[in-house]
N, C-alpha and C. Protein backbone atom coordinates (compact mmCIF):
# COMPACT_ATOMS: atom_id res chain seq x y z
N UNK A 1 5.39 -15.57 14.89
CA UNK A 1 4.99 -14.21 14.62
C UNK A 1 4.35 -14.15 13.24
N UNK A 2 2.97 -13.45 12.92
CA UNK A 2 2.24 -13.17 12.03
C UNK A 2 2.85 -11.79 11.22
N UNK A 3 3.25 -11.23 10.64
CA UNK A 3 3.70 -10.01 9.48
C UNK A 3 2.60 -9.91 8.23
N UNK A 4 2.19 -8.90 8.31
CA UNK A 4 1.27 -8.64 7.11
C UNK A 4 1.92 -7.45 6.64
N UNK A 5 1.56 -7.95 5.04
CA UNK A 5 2.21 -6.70 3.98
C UNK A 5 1.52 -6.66 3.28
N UNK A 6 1.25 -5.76 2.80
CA UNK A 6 0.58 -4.88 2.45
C UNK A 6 1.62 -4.73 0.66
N UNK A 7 0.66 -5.12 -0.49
CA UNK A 7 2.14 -5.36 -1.79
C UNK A 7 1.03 -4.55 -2.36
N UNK A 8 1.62 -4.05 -3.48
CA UNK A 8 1.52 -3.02 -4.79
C UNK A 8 1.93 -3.12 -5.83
N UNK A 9 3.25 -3.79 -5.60
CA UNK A 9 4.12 -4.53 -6.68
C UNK A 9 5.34 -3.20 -6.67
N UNK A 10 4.99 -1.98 -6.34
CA UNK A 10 5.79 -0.65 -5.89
C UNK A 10 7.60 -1.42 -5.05
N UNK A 11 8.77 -0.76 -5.57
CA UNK A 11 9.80 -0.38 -5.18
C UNK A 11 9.51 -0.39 -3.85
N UNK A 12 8.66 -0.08 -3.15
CA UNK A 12 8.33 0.76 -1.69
C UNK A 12 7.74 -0.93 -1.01
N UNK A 13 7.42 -1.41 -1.64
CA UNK A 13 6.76 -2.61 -0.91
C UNK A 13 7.17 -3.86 -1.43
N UNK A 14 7.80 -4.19 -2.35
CA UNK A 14 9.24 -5.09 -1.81
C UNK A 14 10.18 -4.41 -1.04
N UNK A 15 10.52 -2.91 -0.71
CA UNK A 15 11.15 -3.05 0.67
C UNK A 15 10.96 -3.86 1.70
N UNK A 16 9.31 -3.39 2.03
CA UNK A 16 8.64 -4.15 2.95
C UNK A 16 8.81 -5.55 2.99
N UNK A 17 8.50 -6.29 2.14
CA UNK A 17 8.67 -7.52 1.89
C UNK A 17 10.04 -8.31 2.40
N UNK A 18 10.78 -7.32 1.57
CA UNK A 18 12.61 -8.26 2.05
C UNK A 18 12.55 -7.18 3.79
N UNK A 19 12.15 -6.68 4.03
CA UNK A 19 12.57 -6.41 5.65
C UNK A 19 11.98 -7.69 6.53
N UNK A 20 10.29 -7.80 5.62
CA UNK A 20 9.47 -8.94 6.41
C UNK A 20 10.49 -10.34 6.31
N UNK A 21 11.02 -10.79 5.21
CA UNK A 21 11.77 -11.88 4.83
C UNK A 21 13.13 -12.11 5.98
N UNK A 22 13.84 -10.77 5.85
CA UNK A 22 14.94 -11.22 6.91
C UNK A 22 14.44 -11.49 8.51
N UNK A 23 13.19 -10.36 8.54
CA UNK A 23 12.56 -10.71 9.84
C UNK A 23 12.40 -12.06 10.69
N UNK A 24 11.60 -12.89 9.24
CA UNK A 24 10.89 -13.98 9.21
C UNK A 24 11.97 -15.30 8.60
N UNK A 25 13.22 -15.06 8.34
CA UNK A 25 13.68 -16.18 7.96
C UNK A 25 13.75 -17.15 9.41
N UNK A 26 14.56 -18.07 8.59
CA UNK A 26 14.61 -19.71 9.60
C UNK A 26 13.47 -19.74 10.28
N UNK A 27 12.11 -20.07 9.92
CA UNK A 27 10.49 -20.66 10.31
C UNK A 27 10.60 -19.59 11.37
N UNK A 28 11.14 -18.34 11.97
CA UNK A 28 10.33 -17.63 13.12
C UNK A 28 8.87 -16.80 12.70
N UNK A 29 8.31 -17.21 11.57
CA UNK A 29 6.57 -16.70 11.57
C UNK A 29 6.65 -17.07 10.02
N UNK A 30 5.41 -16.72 9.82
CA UNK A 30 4.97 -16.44 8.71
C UNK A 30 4.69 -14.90 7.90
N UNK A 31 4.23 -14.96 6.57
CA UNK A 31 3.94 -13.57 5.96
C UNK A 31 2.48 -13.96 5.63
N UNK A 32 2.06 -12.31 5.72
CA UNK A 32 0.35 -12.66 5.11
C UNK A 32 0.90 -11.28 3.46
N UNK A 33 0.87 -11.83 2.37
CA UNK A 33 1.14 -10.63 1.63
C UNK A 33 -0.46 -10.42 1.38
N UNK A 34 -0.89 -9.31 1.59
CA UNK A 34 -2.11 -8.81 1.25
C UNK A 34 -2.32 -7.49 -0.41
N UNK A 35 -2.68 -8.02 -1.23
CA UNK A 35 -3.30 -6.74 -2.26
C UNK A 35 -4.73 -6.73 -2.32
N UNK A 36 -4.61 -4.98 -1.96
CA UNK A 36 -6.18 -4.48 -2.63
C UNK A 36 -6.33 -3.78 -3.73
N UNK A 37 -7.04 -4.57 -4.13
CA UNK A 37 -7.90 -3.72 -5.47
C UNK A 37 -8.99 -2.94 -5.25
N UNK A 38 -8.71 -1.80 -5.89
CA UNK A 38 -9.64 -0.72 -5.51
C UNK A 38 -11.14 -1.15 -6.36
N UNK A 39 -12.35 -0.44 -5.86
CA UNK A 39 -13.49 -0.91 -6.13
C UNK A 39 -13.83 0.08 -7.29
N UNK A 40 -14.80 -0.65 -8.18
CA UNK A 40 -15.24 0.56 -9.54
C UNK A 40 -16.32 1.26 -9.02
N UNK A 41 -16.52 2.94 -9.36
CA UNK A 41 -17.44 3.36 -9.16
C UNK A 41 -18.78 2.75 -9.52
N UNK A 42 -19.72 3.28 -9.07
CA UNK A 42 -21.43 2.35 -9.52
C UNK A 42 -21.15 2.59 -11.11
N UNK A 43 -20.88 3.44 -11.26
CA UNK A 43 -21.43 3.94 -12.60
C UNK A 43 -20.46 2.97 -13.42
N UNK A 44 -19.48 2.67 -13.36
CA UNK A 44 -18.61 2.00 -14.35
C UNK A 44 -18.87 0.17 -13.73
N UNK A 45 -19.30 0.29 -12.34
CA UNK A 45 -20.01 -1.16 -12.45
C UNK A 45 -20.85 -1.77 -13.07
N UNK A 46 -21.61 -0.83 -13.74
CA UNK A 46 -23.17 -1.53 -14.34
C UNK A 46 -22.68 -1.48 -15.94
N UNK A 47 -21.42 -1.20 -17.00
CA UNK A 47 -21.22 -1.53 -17.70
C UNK A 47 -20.26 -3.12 -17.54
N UNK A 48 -19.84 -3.21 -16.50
CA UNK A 48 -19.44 -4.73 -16.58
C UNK A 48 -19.75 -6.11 -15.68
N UNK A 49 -19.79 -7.33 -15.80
CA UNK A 49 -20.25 -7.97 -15.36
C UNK A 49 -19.73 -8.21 -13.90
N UNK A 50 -20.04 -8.77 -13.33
CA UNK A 50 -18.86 -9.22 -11.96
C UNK A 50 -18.26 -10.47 -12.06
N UNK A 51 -18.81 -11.07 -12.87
CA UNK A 51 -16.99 -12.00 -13.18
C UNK A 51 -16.06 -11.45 -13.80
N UNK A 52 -16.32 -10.65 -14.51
CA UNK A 52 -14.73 -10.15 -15.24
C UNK A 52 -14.77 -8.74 -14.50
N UNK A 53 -14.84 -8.12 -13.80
CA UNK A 53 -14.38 -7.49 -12.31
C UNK A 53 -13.95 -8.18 -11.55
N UNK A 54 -14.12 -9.50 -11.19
CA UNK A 54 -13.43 -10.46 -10.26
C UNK A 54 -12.17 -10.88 -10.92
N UNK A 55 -12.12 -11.16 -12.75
CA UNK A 55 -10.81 -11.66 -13.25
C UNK A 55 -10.02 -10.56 -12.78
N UNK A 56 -10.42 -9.08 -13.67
CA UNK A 56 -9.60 -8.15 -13.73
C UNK A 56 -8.44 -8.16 -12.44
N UNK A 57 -9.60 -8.48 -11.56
CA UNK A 57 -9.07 -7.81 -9.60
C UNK A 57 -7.94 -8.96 -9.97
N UNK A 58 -8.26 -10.55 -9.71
CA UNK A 58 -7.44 -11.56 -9.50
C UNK A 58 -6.07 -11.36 -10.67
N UNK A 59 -6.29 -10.81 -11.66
CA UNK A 59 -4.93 -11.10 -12.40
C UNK A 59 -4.29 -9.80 -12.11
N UNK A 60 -4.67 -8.15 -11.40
CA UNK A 60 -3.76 -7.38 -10.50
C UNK A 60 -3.36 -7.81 -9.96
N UNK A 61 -3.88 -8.42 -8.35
CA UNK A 61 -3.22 -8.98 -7.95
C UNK A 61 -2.09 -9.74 -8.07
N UNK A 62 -2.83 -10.99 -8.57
CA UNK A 62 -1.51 -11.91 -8.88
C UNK A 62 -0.26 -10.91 -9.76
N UNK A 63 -0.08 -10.28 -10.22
CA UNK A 63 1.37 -9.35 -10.62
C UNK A 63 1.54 -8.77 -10.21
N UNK A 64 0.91 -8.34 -9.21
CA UNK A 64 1.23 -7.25 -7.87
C UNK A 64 2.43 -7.81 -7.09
N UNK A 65 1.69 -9.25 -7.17
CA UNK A 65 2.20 -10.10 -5.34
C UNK A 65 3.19 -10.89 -6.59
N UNK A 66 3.80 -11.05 -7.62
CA UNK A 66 4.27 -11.86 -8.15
C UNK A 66 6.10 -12.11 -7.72
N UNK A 67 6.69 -10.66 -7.75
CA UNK A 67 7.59 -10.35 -7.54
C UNK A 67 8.19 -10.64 -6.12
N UNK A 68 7.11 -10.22 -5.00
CA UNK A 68 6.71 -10.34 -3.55
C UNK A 68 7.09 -11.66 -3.41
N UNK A 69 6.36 -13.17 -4.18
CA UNK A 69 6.22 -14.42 -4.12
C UNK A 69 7.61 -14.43 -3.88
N UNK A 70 8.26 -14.26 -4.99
CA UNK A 70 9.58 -14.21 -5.14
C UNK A 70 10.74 -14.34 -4.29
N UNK A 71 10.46 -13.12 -3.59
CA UNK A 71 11.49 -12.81 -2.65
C UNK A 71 11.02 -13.75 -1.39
N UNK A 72 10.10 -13.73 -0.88
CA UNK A 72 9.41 -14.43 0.28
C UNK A 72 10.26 -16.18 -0.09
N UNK A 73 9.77 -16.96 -1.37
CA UNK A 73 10.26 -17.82 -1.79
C UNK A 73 11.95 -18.50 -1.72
N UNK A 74 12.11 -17.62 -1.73
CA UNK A 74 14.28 -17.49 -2.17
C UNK A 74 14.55 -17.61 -0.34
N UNK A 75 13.80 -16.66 0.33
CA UNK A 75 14.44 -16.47 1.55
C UNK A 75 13.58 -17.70 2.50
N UNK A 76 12.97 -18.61 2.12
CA UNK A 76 12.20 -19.42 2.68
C UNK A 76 11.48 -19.26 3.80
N UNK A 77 10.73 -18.14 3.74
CA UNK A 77 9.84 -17.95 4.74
C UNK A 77 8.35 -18.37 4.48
N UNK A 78 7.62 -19.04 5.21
CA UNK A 78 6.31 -19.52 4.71
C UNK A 78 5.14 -18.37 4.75
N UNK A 79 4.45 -18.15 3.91
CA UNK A 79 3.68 -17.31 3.70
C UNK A 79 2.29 -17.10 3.26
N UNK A 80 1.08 -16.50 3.15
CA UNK A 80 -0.02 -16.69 2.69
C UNK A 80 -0.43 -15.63 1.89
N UNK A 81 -1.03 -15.66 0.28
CA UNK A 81 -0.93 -14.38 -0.07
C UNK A 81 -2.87 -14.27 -0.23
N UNK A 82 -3.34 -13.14 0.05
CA UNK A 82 -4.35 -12.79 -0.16
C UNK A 82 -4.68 -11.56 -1.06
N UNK A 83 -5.59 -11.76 -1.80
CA UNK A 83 -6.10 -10.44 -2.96
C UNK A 83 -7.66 -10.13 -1.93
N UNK A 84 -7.56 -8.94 -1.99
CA UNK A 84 -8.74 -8.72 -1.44
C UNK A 84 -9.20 -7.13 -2.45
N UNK A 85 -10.58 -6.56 -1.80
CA UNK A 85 -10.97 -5.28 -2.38
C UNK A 85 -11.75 -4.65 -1.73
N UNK A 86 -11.40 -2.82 -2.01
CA UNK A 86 -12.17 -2.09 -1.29
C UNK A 86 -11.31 -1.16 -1.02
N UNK A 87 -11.85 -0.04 0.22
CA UNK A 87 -10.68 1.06 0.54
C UNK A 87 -9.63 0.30 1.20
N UNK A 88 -8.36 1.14 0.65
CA UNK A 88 -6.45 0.19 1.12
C UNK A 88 -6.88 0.38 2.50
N UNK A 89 -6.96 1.07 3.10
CA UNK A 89 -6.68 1.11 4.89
C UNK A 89 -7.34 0.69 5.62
N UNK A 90 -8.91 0.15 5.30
CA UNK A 90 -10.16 -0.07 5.98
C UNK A 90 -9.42 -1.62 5.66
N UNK A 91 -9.33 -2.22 4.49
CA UNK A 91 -8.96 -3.23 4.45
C UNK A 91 -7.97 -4.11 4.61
N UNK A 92 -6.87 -3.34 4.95
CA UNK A 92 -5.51 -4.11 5.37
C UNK A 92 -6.35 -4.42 6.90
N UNK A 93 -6.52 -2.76 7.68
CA UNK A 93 -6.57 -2.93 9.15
C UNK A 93 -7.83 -4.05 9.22
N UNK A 94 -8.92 -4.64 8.77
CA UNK A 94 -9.37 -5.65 8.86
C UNK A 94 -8.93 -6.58 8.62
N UNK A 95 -8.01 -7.01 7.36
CA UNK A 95 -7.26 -8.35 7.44
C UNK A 95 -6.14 -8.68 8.33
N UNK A 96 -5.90 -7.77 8.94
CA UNK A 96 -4.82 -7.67 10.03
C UNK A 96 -6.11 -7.94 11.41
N UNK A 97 -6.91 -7.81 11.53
CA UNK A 97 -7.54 -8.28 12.62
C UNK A 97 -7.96 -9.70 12.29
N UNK A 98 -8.37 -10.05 11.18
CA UNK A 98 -9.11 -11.66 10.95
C UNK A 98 -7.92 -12.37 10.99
N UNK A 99 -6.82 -12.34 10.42
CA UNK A 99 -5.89 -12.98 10.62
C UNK A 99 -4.99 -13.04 11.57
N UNK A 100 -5.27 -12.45 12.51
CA UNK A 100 -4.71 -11.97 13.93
C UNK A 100 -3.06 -11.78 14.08
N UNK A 101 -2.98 -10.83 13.09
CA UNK A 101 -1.17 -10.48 12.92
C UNK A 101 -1.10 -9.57 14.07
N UNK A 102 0.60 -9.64 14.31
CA UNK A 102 1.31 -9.51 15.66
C UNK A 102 2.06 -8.23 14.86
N UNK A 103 2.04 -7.87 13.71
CA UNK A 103 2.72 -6.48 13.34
C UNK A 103 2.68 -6.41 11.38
N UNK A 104 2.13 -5.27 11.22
CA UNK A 104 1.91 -4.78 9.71
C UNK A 104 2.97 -4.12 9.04
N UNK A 105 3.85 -4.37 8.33
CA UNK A 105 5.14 -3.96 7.48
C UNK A 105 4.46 -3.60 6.46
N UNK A 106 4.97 -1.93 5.99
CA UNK A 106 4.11 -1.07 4.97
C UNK A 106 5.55 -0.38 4.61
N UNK A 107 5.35 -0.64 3.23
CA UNK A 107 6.65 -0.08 2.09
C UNK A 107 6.04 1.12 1.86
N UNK A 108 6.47 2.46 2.22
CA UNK A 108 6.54 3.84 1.67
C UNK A 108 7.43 4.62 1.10
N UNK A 109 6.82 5.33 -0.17
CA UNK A 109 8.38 5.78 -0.62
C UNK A 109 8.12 7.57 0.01
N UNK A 110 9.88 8.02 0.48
CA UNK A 110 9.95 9.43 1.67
C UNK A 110 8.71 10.42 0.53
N UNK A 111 8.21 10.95 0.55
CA UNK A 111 7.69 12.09 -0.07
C UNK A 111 6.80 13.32 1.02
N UNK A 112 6.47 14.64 0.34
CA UNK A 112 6.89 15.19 1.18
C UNK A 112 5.07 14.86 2.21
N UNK A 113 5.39 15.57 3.13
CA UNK A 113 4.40 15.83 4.59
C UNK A 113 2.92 15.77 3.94
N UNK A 114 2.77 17.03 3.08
CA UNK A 114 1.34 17.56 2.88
C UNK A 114 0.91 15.96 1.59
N UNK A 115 2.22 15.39 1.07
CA UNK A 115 1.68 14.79 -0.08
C UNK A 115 1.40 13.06 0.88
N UNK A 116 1.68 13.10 1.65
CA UNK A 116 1.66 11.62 2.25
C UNK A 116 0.17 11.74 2.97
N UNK A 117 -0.44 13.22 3.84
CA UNK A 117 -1.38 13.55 4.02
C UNK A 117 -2.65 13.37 3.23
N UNK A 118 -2.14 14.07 1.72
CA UNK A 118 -3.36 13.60 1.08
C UNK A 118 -3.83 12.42 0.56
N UNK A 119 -2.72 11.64 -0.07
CA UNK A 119 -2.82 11.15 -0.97
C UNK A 119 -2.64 9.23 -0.07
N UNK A 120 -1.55 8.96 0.79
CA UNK A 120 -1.21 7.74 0.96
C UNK A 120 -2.08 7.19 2.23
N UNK A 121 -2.28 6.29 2.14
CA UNK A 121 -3.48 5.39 3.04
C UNK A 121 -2.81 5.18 4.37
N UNK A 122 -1.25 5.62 4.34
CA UNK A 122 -0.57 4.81 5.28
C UNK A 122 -0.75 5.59 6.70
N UNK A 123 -1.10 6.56 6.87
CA UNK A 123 -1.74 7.76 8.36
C UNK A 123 -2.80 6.74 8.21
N UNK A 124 -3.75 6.97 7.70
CA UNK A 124 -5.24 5.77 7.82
C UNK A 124 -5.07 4.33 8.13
N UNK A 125 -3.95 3.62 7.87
CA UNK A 125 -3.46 2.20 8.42
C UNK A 125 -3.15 2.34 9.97
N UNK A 126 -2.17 3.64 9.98
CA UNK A 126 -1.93 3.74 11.62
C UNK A 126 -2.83 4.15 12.44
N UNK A 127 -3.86 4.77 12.38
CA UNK A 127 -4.85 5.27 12.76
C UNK A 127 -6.03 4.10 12.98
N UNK A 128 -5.91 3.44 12.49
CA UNK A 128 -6.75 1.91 12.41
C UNK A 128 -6.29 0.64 13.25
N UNK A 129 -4.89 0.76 13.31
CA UNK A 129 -4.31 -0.71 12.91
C UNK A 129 -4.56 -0.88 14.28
N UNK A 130 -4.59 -2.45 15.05
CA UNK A 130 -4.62 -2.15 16.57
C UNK A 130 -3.34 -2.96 16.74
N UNK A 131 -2.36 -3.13 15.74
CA UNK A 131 -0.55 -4.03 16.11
C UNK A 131 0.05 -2.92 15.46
N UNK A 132 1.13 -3.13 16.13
CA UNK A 132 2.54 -2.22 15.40
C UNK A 132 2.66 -2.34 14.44
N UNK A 133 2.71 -1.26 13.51
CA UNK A 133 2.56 -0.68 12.56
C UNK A 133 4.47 -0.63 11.95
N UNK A 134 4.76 -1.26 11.10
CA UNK A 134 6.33 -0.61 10.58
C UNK A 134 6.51 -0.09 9.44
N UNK A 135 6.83 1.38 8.81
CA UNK A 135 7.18 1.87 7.93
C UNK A 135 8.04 1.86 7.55
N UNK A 136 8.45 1.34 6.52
CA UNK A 136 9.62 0.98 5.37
C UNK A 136 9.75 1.76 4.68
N UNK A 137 10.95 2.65 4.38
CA UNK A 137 10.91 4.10 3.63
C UNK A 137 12.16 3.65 2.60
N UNK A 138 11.38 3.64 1.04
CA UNK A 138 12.24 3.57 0.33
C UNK A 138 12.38 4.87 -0.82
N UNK A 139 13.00 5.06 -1.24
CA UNK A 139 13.80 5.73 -2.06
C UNK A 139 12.97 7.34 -1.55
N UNK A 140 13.40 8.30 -2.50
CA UNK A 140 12.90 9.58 -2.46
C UNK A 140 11.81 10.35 -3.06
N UNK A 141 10.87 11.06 -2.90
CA UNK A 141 10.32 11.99 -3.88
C UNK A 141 10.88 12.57 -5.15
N UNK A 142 10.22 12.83 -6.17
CA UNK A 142 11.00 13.66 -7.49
C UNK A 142 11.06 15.27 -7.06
N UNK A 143 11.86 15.95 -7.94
CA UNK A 143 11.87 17.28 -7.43
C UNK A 143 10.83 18.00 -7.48
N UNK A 144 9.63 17.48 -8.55
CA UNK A 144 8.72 18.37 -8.77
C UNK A 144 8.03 17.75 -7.91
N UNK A 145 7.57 16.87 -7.27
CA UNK A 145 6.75 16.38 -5.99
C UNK A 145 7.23 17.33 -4.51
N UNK A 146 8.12 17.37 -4.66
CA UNK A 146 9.15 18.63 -3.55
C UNK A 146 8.93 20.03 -4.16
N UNK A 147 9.17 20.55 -5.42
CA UNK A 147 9.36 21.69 -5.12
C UNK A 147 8.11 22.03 -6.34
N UNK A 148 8.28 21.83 -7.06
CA UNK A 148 6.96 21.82 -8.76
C UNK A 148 5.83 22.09 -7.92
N UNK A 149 5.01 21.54 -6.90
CA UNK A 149 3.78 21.27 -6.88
C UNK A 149 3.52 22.28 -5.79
N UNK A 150 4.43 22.69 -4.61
CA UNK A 150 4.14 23.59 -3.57
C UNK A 150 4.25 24.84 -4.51
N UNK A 151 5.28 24.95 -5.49
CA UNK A 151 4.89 26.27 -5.70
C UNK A 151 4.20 26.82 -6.74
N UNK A 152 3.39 25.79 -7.66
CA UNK A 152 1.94 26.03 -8.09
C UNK A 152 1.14 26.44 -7.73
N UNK A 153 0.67 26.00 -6.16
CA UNK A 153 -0.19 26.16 -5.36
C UNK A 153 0.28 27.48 -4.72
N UNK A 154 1.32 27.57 -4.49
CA UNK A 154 1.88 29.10 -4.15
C UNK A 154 1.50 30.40 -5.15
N UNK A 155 1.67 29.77 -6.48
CA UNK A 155 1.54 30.61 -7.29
C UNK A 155 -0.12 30.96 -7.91
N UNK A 156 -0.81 29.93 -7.68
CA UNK A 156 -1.82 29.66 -7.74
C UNK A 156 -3.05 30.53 -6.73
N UNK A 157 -2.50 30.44 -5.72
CA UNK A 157 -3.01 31.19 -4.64
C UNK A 157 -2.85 33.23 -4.41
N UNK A 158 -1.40 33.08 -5.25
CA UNK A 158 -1.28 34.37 -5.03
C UNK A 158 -2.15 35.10 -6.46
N UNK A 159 -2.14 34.30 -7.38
CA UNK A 159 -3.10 34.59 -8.52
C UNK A 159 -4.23 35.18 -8.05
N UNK A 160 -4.82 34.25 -7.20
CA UNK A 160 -6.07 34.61 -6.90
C UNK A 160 -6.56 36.02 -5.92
N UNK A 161 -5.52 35.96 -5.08
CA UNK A 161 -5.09 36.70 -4.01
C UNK A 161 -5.11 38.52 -5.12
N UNK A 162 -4.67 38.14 -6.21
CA UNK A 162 -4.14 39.44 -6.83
C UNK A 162 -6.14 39.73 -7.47
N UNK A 163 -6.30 39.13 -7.68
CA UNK A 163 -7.53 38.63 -8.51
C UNK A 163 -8.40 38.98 -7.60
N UNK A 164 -8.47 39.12 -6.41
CA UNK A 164 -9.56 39.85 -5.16
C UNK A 164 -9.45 40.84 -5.26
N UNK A 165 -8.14 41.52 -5.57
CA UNK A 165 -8.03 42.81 -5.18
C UNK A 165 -8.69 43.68 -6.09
């Protein structure tokens, strides 16, 4: 069995990782740990060269996946780590097709509905992926991610709302 993970170096994805590890101990598969580095806008590309956009990417990575190594290592599961770049979801769900994995383990930490909507790639992984997809849910949202930010926008809205009238 093939397991691709998807690392950040995030709490949320060494979950992933040690779920992939117990999965994968005693030789039943391998791990693909995958990091993406996000791409620089044009505009901040043409102040730097593309080798040191290529270091920058390669030494994220590598401390991304460092910790990842780690655990994969201890629990002796054999593994392959790849740095790649570009959008997170376009690019996992393609390295999950070239490498022809049998299921994608994705560390998420719980936060709420509307904020996983906007903000996390991981709806766009499932929406893509063509293998089972596993979400690893670690720890919780802060309070102001729960309650701070809906009612800004609450308050925010009724501002405006008063502000028509």
């Amino acid at each position: 069995m093939k397991m691709l993970v998807p690392v950040s170096g995030s709490k949320a994805s060494l979950a992933a990782v040690r779920h992939a590890a117990s999965a994968l101990c005693e030789g039943r598969g391998t791990a693909i740990l995958v990091n993406v580095q996000p791409l620089l806008t044009s505009h901040a590309a043409r102040f730097t060269s593309r080798a040191s956009r290529e270091a920058m990417r390669s030494e994220r990575s590598a401390r991304a996946m460092a910790e990842a190594r780690q655990v994969l290592d201890a629990a002796g599961v054999t593994y392959e780590a790849v740095a790649a770049s570009g959008r997170v979801a376009d690019t996992v769900a393609a390295l999950a097709r070239r490498h022809q994995a049998d299921q994608i383990v994705i560390g998420a930490t719980r936060r709420a509905g509307w904020w996983q909507a906007l903000f996390s790639p991981v709806p766009r992984i499932l929406d893509l992926a063509g293998v089972p997809v596993a979400v690893i849910g670690d720890g919780r949202s802060g309070a102001f991610e729960r309650y701070g930010v809906p009612a800004c926008v609450g308050l925010g809205l009724t501002a405006l709302a008063v502000a028509a009238d």
